[in-house]
N, C-alpha and C. Protein backbone atom coordinates (compact mmCIF):
# COMPACT_ATOMS: atom_id res chain seq x y z
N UNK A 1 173.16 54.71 184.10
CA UNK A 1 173.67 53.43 183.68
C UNK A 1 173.77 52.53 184.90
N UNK A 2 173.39 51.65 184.64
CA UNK A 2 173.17 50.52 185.59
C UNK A 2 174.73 49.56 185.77
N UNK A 3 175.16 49.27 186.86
CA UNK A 3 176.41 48.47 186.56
C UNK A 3 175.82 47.67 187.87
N UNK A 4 175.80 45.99 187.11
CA UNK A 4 175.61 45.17 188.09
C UNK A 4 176.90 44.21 188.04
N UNK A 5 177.24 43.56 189.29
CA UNK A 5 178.53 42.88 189.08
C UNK A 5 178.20 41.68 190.27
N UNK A 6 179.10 40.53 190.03
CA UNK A 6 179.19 39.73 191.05
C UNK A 6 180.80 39.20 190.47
N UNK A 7 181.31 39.57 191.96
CA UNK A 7 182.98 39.63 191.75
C UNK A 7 183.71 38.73 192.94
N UNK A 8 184.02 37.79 192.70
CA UNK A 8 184.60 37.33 194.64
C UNK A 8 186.32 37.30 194.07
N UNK A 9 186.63 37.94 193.10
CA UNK A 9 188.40 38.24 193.64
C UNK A 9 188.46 39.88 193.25
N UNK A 10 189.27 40.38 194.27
CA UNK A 10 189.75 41.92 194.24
C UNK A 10 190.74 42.05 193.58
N UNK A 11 191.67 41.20 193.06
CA UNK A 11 192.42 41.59 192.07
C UNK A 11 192.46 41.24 190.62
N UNK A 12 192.07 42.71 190.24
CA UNK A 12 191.98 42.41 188.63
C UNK A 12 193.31 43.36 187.72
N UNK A 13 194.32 43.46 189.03
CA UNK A 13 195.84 43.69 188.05
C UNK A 13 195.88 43.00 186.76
N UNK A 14 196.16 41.37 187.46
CA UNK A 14 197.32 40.40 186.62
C UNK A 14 196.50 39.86 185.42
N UNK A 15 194.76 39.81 185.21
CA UNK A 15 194.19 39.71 184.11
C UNK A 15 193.19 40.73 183.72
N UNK A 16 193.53 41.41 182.49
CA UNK A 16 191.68 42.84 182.23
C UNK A 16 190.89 41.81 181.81
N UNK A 17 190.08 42.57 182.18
CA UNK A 17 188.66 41.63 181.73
C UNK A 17 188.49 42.09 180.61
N UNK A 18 187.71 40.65 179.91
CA UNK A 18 187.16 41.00 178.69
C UNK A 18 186.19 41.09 178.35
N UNK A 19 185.57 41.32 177.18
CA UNK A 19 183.93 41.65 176.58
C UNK A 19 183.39 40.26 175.94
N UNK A 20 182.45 39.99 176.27
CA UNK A 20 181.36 39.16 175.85
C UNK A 20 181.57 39.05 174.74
N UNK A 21 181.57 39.68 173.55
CA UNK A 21 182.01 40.01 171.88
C UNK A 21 183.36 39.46 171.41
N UNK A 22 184.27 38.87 172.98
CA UNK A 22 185.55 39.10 172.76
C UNK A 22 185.40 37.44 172.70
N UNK A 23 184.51 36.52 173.08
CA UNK A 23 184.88 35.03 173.26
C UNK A 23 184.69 34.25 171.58
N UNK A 24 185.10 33.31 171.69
CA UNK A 24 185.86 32.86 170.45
C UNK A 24 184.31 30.94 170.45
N UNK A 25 184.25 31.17 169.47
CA UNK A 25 182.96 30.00 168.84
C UNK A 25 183.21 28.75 169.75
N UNK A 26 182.50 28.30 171.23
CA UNK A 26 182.88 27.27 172.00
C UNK A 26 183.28 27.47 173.15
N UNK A 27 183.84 28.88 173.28
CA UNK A 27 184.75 29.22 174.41
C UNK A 27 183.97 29.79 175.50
N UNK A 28 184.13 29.16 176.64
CA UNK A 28 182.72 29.64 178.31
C UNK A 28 183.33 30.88 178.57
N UNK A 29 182.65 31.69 179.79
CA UNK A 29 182.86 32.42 180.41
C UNK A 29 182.22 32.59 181.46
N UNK A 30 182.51 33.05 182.88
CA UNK A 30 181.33 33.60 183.89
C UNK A 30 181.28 35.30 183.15
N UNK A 31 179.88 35.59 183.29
CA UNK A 31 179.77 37.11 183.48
C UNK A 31 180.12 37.96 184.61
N UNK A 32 180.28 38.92 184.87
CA UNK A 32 180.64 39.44 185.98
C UNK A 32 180.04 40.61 185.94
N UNK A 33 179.44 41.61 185.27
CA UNK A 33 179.19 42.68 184.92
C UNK A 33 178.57 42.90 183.74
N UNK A 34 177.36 43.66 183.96
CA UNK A 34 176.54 44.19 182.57
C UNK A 34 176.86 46.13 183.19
N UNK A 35 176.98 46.48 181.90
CA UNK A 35 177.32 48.20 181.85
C UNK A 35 176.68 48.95 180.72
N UNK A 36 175.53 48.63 180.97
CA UNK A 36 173.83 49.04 179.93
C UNK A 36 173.11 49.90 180.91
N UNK A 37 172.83 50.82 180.20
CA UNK A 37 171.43 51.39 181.32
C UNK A 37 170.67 50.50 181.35
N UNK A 38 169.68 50.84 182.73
CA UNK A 38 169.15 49.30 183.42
C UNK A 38 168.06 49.18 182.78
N UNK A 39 167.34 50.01 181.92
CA UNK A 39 166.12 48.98 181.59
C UNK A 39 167.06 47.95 180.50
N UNK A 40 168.26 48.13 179.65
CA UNK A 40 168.36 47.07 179.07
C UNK A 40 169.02 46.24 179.75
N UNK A 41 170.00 46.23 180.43
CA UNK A 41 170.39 45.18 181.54
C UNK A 41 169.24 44.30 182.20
N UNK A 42 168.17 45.25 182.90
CA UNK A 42 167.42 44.45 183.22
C UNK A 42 166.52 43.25 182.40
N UNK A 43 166.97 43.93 181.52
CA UNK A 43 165.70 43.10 179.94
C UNK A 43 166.48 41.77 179.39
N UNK A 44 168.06 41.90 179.45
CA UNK A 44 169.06 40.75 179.30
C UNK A 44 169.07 40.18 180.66
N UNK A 45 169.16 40.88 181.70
CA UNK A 45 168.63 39.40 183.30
C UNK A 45 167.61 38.59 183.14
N UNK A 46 166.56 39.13 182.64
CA UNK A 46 165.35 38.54 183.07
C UNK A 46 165.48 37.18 181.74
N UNK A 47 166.42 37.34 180.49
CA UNK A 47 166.83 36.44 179.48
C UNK A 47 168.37 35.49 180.24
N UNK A 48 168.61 35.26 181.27
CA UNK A 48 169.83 34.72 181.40
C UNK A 48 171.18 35.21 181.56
N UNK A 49 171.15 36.55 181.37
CA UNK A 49 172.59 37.46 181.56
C UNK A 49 172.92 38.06 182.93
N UNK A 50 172.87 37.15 183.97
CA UNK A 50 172.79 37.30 185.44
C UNK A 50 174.39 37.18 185.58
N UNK A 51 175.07 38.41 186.25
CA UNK A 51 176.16 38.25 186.74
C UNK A 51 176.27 36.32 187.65
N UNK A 52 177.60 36.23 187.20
CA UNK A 52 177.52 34.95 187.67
C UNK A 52 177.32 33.93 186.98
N UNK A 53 176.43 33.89 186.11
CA UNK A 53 176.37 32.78 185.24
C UNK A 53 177.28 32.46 183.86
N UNK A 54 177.23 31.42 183.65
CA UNK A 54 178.02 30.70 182.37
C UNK A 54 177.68 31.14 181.02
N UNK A 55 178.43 31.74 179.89
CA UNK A 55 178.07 32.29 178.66
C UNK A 55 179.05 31.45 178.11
N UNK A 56 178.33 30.88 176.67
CA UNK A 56 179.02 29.95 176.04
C UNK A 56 178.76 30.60 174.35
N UNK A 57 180.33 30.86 173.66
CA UNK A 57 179.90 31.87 172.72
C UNK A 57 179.67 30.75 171.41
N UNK A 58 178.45 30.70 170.32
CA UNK A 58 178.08 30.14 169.70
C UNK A 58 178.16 30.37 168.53
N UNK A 59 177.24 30.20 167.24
CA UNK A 59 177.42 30.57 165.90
C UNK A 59 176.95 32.13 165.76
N UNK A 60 177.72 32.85 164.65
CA UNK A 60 176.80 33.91 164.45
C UNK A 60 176.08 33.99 163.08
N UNK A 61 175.88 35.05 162.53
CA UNK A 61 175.10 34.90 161.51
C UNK A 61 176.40 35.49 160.38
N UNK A 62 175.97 35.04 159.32
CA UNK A 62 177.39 35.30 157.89
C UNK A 62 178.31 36.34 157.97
N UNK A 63 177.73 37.83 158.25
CA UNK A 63 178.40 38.73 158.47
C UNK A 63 179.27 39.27 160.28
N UNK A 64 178.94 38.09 160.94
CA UNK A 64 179.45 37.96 162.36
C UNK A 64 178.43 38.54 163.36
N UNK A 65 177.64 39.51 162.85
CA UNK A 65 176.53 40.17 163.70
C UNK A 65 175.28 39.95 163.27
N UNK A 66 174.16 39.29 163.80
CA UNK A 66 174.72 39.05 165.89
C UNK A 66 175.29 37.91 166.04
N UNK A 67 175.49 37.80 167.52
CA UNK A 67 175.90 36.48 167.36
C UNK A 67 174.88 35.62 168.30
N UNK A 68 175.22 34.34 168.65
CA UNK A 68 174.64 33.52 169.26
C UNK A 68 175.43 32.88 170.43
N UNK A 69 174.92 33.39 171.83
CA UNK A 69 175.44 32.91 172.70
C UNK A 69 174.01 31.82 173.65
N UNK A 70 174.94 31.04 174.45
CA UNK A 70 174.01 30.01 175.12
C UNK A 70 174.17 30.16 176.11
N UNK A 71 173.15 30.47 177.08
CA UNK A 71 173.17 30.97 178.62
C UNK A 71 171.88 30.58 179.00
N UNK A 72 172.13 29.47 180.49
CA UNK A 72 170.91 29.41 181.20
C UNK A 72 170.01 28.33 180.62
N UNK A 73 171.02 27.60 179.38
CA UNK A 73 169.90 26.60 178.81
C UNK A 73 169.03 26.97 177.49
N UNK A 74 169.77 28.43 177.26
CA UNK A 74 168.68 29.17 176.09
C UNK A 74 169.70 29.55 174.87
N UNK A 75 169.63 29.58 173.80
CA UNK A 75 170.45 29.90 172.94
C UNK A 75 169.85 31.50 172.32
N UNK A 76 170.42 32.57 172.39
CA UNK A 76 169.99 33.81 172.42
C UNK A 76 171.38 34.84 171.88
N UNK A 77 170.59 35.39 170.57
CA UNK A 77 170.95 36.15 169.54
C UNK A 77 171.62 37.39 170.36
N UNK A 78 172.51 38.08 170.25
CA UNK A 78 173.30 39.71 170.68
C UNK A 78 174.08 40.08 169.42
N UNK A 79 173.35 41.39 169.33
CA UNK A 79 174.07 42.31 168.63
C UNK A 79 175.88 42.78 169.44
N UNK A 80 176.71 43.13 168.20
CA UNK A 80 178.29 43.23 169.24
C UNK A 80 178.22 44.43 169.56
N UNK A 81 177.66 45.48 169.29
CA UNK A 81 176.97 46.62 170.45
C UNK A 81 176.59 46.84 171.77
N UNK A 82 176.16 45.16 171.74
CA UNK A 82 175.35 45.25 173.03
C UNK A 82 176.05 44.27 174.30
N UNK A 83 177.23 42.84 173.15
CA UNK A 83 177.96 42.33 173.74
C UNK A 83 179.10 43.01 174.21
N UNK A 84 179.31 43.89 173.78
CA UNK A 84 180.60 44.81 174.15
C UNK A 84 180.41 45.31 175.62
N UNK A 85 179.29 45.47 175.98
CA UNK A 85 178.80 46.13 177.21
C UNK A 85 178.91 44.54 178.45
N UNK A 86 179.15 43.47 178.19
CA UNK A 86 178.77 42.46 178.49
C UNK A 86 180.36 42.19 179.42
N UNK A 87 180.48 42.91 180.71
CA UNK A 87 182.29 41.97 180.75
C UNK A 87 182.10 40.82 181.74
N UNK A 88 182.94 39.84 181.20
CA UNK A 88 183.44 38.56 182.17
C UNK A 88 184.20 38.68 183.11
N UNK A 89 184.12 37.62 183.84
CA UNK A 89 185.25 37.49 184.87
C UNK A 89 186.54 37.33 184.31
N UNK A 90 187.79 38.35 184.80
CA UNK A 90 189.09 37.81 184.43
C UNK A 90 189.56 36.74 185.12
């Protein structure tokens, strides 16, 4: 399993981080961490899921899965399987 991260504060006491699956229709986030084995991590980088960047959680489809997040300028479908693996910066 691949764990990539880009982190510039050491304390993650006073907030847990949350899951990608966890943001609410509108609501940003930085990523901080993908925790996928790397060919799929790598397969969501090369789509915009670069530690560091801005995830903006969007519409999903009737039954909530997948959903639609906007990253990088691209609007791109995730199963909550796969967003769960997805954590933000606290």
């Amino acid at each position: 399993m691949l764990q990539l991260s880009f982190n510039k504060r050491s304390d993650r006491r006073t907030v847990p981080p949350r899951q990608l699956a966890e943001l609410q229709e509108g609501e940003r986030a930085v990523l901080e961490r993908l925790e996928l084995p790397e060919d799929v991590a790598r397969r969501l980088m090369e789509m915009g899921f670069v530690p560091g960047n801005t995830m903006t959680a969007a519409r999903s489809a009737p039954g909530g899965d997948p959903r639609v997040f906007r990253v990088d300028g691209s609007e791109i479908a995730l199963r909550h399987e796969t967003a769960v693996h997805l954590i933000l910066r606290p």
